[in-house]
Protein backbone atom coordinates (compact mmCIF):
# COMPACT_ATOMS: atom_id res chain seq x y z
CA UNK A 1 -46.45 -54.80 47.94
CA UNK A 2 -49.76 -56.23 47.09
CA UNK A 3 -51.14 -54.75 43.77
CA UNK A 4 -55.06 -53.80 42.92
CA UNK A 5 -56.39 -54.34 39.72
CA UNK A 6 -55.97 -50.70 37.91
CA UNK A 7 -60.25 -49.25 37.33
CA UNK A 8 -60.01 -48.71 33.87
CA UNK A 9 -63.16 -47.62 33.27
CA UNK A 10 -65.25 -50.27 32.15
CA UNK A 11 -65.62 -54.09 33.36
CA UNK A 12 -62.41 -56.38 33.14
CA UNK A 13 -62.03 -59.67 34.60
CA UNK A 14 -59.95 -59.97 37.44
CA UNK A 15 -57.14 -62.55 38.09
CA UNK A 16 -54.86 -63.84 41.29
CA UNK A 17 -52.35 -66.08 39.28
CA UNK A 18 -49.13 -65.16 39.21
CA UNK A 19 -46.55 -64.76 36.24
CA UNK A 20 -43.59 -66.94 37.27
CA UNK A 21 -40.15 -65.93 36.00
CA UNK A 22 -36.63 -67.47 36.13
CA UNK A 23 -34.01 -65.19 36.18
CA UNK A 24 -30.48 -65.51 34.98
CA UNK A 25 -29.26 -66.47 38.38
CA UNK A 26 -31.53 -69.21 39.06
CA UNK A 27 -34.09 -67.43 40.96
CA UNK A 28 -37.22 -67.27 40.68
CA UNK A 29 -40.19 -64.73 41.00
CA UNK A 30 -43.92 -64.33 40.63
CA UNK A 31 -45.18 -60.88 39.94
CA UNK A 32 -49.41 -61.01 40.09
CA UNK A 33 -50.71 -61.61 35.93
CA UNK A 34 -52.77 -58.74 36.78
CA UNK A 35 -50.37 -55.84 36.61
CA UNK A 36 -49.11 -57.66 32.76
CA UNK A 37 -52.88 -57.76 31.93
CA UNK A 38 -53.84 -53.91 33.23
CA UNK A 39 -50.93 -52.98 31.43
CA UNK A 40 -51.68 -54.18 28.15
CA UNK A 41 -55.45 -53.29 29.14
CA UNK A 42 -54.75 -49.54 29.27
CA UNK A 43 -52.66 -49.99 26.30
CA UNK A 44 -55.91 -51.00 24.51
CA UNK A 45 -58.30 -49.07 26.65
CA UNK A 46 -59.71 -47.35 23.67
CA UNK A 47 -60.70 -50.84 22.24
CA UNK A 48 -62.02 -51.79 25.95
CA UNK A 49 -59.54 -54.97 26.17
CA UNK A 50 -60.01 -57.64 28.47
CA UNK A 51 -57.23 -59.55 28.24
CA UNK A 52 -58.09 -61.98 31.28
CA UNK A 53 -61.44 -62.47 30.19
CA UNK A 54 -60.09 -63.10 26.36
CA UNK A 55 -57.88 -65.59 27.96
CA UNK A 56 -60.76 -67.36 29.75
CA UNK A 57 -62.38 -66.93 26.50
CA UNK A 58 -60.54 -68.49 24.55
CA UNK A 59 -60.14 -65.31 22.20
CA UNK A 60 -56.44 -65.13 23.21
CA UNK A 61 -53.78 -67.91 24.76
CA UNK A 62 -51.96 -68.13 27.35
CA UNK A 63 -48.76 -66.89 25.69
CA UNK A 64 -50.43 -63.12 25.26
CA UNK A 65 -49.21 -62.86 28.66
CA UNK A 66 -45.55 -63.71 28.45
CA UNK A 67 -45.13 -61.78 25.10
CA UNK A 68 -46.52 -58.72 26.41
CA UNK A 69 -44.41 -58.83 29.76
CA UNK A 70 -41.23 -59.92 27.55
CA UNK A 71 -42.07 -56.93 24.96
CA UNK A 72 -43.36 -54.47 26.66
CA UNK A 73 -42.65 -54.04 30.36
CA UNK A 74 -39.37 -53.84 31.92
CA UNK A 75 -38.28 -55.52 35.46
CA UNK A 76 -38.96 -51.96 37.01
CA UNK A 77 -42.16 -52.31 35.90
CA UNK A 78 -43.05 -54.95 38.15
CA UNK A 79 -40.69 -55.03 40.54
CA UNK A 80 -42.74 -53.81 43.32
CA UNK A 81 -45.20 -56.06 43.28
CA UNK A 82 -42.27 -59.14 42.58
CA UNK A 83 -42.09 -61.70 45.16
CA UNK A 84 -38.74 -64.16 45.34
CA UNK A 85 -39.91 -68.01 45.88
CA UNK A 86 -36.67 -69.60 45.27
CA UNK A 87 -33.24 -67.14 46.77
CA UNK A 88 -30.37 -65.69 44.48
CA UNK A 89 -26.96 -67.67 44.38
CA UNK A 90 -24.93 -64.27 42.52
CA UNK A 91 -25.38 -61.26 40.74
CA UNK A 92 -28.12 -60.47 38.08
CA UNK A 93 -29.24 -58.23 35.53
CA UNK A 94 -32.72 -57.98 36.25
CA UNK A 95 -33.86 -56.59 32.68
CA UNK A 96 -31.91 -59.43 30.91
CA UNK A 97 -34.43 -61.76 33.41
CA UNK A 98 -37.36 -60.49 32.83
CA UNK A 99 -37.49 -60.08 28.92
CA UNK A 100 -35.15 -63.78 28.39
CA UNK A 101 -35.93 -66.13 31.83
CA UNK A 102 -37.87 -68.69 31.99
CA UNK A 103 -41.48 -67.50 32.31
CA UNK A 104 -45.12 -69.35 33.10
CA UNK A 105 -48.21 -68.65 34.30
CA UNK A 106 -49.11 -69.32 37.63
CA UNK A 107 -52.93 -70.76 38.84
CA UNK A 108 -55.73 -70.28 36.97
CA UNK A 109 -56.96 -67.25 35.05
């Protein structure tokens, strides 16, 4: 399912990288940066946060990203809008993946 950047309200910069994870079984997905960043955007709403346009900024890293998909979204958050780029060889748990698999961002933001 493709996602579109949530209308918050007020201007945010808009991304098309993707947020690459690893998951306990060796496969990998990319779920768009965008639904990490409008979630931790609505989660700050009140403050107006941009976290893409912090990133590109330079007010926040990189790693803003994985920490707030690690610790504060769950796999059925984003599942959806998850695309598999490498095929499962067994049984996961999909949670356990997306908090502890390998993660990296994906293109530019």
């Amino acid at each position: 399912m493709e996602y579109k950047m949530k209308d918050l309200g007020y201007p945010r910069t808009p991304t098309s990288a993707k947020y690459r994870v690893e998951m306990p079984d060796g496969s990998l997905w990319e779920v768009p940066v965008q639904v990490i960043a409008d979630s931790r955007d609505e989660h700050y709403s009140d403050e107006g946060e941009d976290t893409i346009g912090f990133i590109r900024g330079d007010g926040l890293g990189k790693f803003e990203i994985q920490d707030w998909a690690g610790n504060n979204m769950n796999w059925s958050d984003v599942k959806q809008y998850a695309t598999q780029v490498f095929p499962a060889p067994k049984k996961i748990d999909w949670n356990d993946g997306w908090a502890n698999g390998e993660h990296t961002v994906v293109g530019e933001i």
